[in-house]
N, C-alpha and C. Protein backbone atom coordinates (compact mmCIF):
# COMPACT_ATOMS: atom_id res chain seq x y z
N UNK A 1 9.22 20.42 -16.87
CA UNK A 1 10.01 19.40 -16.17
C UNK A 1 9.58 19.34 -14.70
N UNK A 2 9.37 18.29 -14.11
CA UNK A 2 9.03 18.20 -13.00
C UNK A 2 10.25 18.45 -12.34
N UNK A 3 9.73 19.44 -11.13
CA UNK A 3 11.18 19.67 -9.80
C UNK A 3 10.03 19.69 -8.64
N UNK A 4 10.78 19.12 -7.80
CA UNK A 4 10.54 18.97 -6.33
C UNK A 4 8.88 19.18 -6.47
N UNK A 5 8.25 18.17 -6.93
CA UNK A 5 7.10 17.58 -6.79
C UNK A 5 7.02 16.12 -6.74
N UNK A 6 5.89 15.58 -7.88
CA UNK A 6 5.48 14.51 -7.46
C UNK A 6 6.95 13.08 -8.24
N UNK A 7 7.54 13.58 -8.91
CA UNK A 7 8.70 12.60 -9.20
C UNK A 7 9.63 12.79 -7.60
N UNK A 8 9.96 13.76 -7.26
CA UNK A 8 10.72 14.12 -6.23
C UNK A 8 10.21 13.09 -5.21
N UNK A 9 8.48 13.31 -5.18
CA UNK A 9 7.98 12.44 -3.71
C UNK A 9 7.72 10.71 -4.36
N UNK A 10 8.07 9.96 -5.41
CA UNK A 10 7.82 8.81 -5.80
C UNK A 10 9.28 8.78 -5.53
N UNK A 11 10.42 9.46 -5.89
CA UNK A 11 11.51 8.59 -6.00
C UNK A 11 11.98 8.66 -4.14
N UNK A 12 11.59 9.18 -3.12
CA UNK A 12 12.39 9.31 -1.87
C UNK A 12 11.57 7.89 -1.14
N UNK A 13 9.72 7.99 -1.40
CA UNK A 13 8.92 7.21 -1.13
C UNK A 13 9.26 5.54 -0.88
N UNK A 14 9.43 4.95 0.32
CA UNK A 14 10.16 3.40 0.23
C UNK A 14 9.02 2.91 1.15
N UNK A 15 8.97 1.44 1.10
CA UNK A 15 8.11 0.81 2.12
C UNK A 15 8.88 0.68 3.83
N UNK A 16 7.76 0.91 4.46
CA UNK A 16 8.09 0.96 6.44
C UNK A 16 7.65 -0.11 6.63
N UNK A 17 8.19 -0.64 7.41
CA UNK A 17 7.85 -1.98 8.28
C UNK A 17 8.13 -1.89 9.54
N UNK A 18 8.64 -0.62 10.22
CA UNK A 18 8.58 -0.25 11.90
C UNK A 18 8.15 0.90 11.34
N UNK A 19 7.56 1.58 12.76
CA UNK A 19 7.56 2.72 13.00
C UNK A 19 7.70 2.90 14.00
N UNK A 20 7.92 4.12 14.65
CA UNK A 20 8.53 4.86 15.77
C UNK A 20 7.26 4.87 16.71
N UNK A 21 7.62 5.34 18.08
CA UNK A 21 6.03 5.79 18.72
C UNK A 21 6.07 7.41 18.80
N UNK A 22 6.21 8.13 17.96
CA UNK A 22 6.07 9.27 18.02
C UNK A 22 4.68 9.23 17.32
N UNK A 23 3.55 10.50 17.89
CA UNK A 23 2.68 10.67 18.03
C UNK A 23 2.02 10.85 16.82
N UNK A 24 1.43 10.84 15.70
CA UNK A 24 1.05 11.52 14.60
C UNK A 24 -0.71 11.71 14.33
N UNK A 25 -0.60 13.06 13.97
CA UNK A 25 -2.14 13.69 13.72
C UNK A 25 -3.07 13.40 12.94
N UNK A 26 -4.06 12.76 13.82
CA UNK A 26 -5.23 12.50 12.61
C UNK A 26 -5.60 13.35 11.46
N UNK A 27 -5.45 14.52 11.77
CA UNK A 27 -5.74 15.72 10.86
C UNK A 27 -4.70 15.09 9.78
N UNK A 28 -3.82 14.62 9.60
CA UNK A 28 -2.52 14.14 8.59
C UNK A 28 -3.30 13.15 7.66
N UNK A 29 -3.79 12.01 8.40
CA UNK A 29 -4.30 11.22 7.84
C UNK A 29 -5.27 11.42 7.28
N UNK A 30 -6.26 12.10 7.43
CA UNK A 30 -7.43 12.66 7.03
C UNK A 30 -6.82 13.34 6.04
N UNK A 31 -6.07 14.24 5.82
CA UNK A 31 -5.91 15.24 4.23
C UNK A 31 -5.24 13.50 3.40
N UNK A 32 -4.26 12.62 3.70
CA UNK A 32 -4.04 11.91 3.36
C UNK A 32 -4.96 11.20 2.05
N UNK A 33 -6.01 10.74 2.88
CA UNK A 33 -7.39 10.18 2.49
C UNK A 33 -7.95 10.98 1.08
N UNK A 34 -8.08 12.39 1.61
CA UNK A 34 -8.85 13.33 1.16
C UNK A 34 -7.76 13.25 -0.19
N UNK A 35 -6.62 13.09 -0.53
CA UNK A 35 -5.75 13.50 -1.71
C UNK A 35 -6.67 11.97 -2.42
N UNK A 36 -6.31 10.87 -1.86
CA UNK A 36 -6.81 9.91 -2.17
C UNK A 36 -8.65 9.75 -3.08
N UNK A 37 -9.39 10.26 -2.32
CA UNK A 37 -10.50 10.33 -2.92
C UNK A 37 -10.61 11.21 -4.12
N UNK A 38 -9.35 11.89 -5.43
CA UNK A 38 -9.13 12.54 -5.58
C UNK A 38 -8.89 11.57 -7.10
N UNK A 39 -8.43 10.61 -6.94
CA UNK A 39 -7.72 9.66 -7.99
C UNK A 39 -9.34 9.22 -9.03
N UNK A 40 -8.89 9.27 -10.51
CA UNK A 40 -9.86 8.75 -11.30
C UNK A 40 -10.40 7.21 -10.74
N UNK A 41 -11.89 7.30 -11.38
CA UNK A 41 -12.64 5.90 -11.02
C UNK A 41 -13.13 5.55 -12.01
N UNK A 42 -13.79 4.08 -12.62
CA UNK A 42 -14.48 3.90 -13.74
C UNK A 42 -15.77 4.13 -13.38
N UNK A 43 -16.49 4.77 -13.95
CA UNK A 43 -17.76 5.60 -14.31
C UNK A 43 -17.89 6.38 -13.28
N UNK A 44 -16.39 6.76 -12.88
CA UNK A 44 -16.82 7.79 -11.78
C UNK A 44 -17.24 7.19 -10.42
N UNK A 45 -17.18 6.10 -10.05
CA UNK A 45 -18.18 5.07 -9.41
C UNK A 45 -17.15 5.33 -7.98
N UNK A 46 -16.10 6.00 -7.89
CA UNK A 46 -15.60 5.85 -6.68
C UNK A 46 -15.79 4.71 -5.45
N UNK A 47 -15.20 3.74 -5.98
CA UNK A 47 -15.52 2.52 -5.36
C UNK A 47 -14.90 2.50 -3.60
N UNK A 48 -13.80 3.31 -3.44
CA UNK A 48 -13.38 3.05 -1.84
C UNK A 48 -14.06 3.38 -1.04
N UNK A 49 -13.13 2.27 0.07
CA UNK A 49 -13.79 2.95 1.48
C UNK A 49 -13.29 2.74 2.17
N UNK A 50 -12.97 3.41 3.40
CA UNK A 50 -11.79 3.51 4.23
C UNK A 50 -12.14 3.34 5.61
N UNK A 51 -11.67 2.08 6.58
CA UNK A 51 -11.48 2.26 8.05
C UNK A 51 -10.38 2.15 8.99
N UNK A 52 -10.71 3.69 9.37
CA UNK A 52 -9.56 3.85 10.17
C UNK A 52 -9.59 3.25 11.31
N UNK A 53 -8.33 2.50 11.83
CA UNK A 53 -7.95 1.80 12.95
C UNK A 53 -7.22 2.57 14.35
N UNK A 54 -7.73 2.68 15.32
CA UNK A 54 -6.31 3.74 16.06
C UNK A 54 -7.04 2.71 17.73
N UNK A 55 -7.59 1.62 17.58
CA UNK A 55 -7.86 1.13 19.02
C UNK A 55 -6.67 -0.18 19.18
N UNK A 56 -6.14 0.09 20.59
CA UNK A 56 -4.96 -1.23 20.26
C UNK A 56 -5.76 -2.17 20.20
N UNK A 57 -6.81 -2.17 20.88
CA UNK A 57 -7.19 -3.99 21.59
C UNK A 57 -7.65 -4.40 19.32
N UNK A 58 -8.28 -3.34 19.15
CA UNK A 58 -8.72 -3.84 17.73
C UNK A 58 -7.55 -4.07 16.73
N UNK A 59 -6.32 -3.08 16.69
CA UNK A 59 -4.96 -3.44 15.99
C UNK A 59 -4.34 -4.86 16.22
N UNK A 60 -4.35 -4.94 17.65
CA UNK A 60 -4.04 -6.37 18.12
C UNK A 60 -4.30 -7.56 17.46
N UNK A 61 -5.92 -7.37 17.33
CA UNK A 61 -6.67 -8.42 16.85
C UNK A 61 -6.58 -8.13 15.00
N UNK A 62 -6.13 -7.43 14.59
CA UNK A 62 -6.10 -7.44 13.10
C UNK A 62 -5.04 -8.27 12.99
N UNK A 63 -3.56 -7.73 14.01
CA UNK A 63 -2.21 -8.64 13.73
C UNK A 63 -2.50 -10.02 14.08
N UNK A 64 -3.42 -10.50 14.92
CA UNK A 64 -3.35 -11.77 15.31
C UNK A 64 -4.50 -12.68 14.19
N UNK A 65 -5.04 -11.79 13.25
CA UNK A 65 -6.03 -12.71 12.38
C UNK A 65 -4.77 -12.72 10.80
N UNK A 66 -4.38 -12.24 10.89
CA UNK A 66 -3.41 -11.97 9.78
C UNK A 66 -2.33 -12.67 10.04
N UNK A 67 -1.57 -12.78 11.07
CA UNK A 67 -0.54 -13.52 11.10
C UNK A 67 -1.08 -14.84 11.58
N UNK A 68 -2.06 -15.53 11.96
CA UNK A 68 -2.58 -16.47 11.35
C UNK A 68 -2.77 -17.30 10.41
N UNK A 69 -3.32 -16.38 9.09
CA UNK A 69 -3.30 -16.77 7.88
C UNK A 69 -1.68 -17.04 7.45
N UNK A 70 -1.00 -15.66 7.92
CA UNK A 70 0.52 -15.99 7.25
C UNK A 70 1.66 -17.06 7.51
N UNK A 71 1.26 -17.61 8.64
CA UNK A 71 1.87 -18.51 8.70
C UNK A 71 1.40 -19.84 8.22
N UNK A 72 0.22 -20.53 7.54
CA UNK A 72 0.16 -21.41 6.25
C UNK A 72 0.46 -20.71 5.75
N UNK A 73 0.33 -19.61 5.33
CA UNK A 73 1.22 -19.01 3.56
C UNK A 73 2.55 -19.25 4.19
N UNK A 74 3.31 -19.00 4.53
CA UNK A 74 4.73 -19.25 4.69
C UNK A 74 5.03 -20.85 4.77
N UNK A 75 4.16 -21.34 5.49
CA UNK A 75 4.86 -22.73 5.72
C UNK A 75 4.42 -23.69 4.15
N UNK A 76 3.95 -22.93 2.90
CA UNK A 76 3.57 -23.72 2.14
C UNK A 76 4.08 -23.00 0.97
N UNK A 77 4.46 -22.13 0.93
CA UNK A 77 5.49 -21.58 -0.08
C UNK A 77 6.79 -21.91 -0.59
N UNK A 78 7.27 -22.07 -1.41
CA UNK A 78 8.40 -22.77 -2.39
C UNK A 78 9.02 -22.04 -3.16
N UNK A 79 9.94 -22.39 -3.65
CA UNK A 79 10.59 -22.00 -4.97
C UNK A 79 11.19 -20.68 -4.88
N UNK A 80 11.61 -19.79 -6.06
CA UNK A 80 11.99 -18.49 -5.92
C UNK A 80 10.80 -17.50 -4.92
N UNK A 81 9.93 -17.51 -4.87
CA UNK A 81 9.05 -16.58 -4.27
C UNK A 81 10.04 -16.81 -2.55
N UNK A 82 9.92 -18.14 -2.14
CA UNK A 82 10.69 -18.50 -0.68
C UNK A 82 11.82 -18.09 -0.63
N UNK A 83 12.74 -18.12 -1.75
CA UNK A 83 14.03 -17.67 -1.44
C UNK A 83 13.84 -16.57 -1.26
N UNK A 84 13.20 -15.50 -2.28
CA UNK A 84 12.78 -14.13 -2.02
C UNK A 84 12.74 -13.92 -0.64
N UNK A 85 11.38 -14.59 -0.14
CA UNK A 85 10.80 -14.04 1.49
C UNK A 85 12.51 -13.69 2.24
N UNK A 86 12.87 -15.18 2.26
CA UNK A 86 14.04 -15.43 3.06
C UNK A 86 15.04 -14.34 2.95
N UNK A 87 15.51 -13.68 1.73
CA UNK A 87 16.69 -12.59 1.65
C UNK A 87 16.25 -11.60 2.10
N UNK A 88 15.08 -11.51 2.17
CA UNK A 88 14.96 -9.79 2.55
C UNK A 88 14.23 -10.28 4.40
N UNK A 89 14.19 -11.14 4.73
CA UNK A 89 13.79 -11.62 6.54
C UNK A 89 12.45 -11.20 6.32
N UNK A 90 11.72 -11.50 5.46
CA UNK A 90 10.07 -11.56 5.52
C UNK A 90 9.64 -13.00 5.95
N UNK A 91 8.55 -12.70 7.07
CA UNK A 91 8.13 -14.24 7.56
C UNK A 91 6.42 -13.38 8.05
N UNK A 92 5.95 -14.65 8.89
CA UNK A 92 4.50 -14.66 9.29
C UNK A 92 4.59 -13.57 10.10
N UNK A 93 5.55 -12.87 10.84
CA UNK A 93 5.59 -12.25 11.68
C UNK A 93 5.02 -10.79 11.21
N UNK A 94 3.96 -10.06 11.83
CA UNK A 94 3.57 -8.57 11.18
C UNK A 94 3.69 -7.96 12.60
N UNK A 95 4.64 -7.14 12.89
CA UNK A 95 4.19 -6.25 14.50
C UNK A 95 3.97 -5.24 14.21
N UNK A 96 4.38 -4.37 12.88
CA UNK A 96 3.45 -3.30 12.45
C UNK A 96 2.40 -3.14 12.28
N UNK A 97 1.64 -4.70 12.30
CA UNK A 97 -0.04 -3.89 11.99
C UNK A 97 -0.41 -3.80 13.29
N UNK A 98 0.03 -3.53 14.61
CA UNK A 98 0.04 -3.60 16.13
C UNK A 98 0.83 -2.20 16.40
N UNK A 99 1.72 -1.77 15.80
CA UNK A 99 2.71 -0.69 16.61
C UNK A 99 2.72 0.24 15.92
N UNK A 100 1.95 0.58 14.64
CA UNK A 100 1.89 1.74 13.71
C UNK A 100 0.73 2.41 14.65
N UNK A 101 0.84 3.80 14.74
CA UNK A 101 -0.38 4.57 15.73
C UNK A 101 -1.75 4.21 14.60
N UNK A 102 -1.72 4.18 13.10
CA UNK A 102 -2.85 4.03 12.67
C UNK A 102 -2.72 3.27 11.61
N UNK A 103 -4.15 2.25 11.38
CA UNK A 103 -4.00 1.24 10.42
C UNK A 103 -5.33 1.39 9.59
N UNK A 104 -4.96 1.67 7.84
CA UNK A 104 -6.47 2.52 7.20
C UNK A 104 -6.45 0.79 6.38
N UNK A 105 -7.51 0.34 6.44
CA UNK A 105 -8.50 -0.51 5.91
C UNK A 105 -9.18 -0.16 4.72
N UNK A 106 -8.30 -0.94 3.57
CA UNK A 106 -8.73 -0.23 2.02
C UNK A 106 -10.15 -1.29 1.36
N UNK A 107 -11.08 -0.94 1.40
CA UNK A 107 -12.10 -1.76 0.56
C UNK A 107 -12.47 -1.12 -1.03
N UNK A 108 -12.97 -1.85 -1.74
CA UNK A 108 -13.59 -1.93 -2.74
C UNK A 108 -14.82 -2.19 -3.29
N UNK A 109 -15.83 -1.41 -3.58
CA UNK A 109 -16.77 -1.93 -3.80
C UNK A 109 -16.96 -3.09 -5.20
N UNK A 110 -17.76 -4.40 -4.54
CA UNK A 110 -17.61 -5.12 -5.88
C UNK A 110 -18.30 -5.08 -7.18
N UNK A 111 -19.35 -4.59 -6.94
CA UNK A 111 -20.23 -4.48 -8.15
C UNK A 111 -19.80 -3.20 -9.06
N UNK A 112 -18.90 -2.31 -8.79
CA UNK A 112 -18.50 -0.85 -9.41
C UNK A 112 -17.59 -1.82 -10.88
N UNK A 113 -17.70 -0.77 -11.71
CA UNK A 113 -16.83 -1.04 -12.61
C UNK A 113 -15.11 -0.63 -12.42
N UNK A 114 -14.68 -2.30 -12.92
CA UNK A 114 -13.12 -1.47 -12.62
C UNK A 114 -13.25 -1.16 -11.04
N UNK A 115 -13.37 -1.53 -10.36
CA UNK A 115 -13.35 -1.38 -8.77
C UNK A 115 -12.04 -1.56 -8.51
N UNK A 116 -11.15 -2.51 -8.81
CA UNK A 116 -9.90 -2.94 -8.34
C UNK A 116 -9.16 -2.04 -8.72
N UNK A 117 -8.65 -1.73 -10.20
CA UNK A 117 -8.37 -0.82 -10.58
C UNK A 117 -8.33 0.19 -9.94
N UNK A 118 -9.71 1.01 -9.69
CA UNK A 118 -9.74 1.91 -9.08
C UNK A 118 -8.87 2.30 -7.67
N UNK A 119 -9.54 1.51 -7.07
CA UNK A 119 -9.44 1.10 -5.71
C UNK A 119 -7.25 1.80 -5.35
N UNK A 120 -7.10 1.00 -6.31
CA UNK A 120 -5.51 0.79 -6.41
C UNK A 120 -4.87 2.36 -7.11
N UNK A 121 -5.55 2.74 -7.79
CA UNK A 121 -5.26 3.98 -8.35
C UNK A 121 -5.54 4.70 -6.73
N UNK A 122 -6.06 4.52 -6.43
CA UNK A 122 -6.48 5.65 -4.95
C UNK A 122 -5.34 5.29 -3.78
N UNK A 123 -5.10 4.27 -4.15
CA UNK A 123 -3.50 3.93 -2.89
C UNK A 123 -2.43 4.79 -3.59
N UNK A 124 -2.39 4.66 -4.73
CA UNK A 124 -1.15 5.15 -5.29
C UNK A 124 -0.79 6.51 -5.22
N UNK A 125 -2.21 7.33 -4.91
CA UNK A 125 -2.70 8.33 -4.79
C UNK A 125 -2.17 8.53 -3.11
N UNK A 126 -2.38 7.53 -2.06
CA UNK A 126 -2.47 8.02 -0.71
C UNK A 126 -0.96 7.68 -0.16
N UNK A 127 -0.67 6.95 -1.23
CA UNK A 127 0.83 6.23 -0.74
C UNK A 127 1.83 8.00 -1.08
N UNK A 128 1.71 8.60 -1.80
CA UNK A 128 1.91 9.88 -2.28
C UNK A 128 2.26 10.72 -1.01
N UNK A 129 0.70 10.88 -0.83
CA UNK A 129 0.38 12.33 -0.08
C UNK A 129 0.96 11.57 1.39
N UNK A 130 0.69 10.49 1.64
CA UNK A 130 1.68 10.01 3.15
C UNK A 130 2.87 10.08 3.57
N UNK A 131 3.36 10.27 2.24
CA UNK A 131 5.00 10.59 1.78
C UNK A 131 5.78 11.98 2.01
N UNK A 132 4.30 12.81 1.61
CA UNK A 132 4.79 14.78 1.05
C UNK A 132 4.44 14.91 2.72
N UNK A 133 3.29 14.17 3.65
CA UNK A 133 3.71 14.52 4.97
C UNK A 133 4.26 13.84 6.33
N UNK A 134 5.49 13.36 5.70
CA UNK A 134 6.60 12.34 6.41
C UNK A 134 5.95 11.24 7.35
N UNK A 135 5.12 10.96 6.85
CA UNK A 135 4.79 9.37 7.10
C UNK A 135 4.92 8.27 6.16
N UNK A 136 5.03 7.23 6.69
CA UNK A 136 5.55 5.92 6.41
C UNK A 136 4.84 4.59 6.36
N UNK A 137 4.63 3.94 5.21
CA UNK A 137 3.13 2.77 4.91
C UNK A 137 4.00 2.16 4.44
N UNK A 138 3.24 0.44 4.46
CA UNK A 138 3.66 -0.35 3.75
C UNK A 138 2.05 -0.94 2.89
N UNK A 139 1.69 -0.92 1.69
CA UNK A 139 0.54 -1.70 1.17
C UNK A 139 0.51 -3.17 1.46
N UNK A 140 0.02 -3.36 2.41
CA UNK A 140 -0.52 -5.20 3.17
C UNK A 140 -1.46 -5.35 3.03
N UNK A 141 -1.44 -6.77 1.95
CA UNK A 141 -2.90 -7.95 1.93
C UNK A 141 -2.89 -8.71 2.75
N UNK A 142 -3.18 -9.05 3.37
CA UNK A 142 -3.45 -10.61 4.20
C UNK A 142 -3.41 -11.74 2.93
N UNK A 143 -3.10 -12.56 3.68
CA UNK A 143 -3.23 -14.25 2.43
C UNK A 143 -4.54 -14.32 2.66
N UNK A 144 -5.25 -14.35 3.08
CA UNK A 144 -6.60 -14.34 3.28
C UNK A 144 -7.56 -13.65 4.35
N UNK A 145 -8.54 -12.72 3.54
CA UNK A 145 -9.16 -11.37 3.48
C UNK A 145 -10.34 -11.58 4.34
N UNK A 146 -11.39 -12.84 4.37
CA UNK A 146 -12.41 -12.92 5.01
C UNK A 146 -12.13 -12.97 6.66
N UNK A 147 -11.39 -12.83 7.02
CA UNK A 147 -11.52 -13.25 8.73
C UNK A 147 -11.00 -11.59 9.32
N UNK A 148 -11.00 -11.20 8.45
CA UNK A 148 -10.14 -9.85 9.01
C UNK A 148 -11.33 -8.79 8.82
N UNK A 149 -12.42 -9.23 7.57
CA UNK A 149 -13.62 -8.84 6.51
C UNK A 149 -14.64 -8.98 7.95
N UNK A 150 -14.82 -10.53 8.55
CA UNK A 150 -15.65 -10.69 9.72
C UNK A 150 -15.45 -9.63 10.71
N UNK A 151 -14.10 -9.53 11.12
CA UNK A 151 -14.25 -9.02 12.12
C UNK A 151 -14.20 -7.77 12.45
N UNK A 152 -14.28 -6.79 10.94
CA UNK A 152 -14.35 -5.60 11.20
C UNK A 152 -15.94 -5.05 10.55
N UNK A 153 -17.11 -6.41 10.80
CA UNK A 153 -18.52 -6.29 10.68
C UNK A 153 -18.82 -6.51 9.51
N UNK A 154 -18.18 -7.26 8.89
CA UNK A 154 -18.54 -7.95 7.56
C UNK A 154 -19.74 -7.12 6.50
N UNK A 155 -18.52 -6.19 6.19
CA UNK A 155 -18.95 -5.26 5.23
C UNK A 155 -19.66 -5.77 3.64
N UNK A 156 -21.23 -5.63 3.89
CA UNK A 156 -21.53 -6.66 2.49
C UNK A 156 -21.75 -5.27 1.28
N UNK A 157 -20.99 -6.59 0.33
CA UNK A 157 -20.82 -6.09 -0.96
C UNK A 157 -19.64 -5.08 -1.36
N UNK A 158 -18.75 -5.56 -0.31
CA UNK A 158 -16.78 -4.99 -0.25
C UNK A 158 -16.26 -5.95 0.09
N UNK A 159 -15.13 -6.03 -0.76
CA UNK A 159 -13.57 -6.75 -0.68
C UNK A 159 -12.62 -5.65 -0.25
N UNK A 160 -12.02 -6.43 0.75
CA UNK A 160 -10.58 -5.77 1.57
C UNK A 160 -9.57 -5.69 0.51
N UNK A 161 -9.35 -4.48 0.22
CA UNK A 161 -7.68 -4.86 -0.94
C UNK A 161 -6.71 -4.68 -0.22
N UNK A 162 -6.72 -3.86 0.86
CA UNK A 162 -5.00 -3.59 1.54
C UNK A 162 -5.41 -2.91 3.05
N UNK A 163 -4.34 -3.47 3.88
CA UNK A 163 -4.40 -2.28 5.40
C UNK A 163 -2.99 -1.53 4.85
N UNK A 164 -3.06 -0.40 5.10
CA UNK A 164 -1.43 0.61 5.14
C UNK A 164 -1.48 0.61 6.98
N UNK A 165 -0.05 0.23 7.44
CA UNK A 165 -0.31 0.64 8.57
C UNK A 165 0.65 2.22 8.49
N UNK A 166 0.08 3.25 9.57
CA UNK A 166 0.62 4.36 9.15
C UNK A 166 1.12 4.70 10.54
N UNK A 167 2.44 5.74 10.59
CA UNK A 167 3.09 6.67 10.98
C UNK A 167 4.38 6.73 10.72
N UNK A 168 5.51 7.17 11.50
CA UNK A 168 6.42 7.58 11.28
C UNK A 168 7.77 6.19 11.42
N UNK A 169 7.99 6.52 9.86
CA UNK A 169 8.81 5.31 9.60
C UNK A 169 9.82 5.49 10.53
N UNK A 170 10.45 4.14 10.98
CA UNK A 170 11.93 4.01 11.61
C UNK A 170 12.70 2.95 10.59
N UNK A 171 12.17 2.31 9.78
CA UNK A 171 12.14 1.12 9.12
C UNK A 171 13.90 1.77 8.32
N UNK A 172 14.78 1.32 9.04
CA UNK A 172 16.63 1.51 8.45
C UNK A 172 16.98 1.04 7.27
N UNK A 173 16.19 -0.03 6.40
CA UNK A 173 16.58 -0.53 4.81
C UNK A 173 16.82 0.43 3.56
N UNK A 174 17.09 0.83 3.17
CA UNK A 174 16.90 1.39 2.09
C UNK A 174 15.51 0.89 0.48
N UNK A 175 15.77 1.79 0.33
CA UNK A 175 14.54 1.55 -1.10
C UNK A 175 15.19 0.50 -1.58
N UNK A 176 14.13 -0.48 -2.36
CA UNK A 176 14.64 -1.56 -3.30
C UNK A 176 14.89 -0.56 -4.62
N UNK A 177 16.01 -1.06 -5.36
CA UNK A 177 16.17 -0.58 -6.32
C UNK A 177 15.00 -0.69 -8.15
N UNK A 178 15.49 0.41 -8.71
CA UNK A 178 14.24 0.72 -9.37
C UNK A 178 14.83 0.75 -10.81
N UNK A 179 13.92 -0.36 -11.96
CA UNK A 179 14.48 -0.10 -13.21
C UNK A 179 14.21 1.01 -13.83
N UNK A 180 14.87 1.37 -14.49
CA UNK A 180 15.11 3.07 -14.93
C UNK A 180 13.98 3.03 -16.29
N UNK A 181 13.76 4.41 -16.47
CA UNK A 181 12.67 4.35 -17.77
C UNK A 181 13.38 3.80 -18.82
N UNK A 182 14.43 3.60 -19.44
CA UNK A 182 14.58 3.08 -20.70
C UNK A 182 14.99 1.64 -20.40
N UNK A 183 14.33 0.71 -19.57
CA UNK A 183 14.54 -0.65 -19.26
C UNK A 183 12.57 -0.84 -19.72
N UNK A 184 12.02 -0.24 -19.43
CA UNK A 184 10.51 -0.42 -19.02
C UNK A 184 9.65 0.08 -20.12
N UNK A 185 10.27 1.12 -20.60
CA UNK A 185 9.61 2.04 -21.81
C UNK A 185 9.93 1.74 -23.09
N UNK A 186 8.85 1.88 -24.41
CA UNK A 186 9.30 1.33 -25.69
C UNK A 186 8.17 2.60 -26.55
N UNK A 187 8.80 2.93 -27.78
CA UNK A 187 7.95 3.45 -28.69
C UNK A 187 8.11 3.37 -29.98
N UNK A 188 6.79 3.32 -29.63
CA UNK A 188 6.02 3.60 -31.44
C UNK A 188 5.55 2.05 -31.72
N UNK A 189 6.94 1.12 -31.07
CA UNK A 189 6.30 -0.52 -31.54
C UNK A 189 7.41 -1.15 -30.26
N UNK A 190 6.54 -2.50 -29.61
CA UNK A 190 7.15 -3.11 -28.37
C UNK A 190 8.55 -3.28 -28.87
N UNK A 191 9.15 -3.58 -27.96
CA UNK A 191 11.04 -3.50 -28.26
C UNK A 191 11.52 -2.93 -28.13
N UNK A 192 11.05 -1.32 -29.07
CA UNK A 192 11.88 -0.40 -29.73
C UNK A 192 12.48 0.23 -28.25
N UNK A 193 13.41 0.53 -28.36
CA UNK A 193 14.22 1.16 -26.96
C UNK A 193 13.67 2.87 -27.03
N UNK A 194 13.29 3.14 -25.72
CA UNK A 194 12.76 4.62 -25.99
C UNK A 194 14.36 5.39 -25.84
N UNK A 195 14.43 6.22 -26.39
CA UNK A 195 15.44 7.45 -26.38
C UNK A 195 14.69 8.68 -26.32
N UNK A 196 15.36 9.38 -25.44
CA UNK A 196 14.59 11.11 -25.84
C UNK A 196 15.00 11.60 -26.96
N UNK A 197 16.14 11.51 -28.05
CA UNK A 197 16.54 11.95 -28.57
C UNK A 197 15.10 11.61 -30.17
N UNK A 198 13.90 10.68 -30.01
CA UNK A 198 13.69 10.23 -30.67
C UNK A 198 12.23 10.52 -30.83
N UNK A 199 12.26 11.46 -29.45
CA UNK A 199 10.57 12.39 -29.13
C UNK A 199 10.45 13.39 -29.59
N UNK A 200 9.26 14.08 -30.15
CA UNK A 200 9.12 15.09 -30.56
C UNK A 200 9.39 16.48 -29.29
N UNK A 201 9.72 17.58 -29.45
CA UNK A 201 10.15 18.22 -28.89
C UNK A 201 8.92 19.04 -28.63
């Protein structure tokens, strides 16, 4: 039975959207990474690659190419997705990718097999270990990847999948709530409602 491990650090784990200016150690981020490069790849191909951000004038300019893009995505969005934005006060506005002490730049290589996949298995992996040492990410795409791709030297033959901006959450919301395993889980045949009572022991 899992205790005070990795269920312990998925269920406390919530998304930050401030952080504090308290100081945090590269050495943090770096084992961070290092748990990360750690996650299965298809053919082994370890497709990531990681740049770390810690210059303002360059953070600056990430928030100002990004909230760019986000504001046509916002002003052209509809329907339930808009009502969404609206209840929870999501708009074009990003000042975390500006006020987090560090912002890691997730790429993918494209020609790897399963790259995306991968790629994403390795966040899930870093979103983890950022967690077990009390820091605070949110996984951010840009609406659109090439201008952000230019200006951090137009890395050929990588796609941007996500910036985490990182340090120490202040972000006051609570976790969104989470459907429980027997909403999500089925065995033996789709439908069937899982019960433990119905697993082999």
């Amino acid at each position: 039975m899992l205790k005070g491990s990795v269920l312990d650090l998925a269920r406390r784990r919530k998304t930050s959207r401030s952080f504090s200016s308290t100081r945090v150690s590269p050495r943090d981020v770096i084992e961070a990474l290092e748990a990360a490069c750690q996650a299965p790849s298809g053919a082994n191909s370890q497709p990531w690659r990681f740049l770390i951000i810690t210059d303002p004038k360059v953070k600056r300019r990430v928030r100002e190419i990004c909230e760019s893009s986000e504001k046509e995505f916002y002003s052209n969005v509809r329907g339930k997705l808009k009502n969404w934005l609206l209840s929870k006060g999501l708009s074009w506005d990003k000042p975390f990718l500006e006020k987090a002490p560090f912002l890691i730049l997730i790429f993918s290589e494209r020609k790897a097999p399963y790259s995306i996949q991968s790629v994403w298995l390795a966040i899930g992996y870093l979103l983890l270990a950022l967690e077990e040492l009390g820091l605070g990410t949110v996984p951010y795409t840009p609406s659109t990847t090439k201008a952000v791709v230019d200006e951090m030297g137009d890395p050929e033959g990588f796609k941007l999948e996500a910036i985490l901006p990182v340090g120490i959450s202040a972000d006051k919301k609570p976790k969104e709530p989470r459907l429980g395993i027997h909403e999500v889980s089925y065995l033996d045949l789709w439908g069937k409602s899982l019960s433990p009572a119905d697993l082999p022991s």
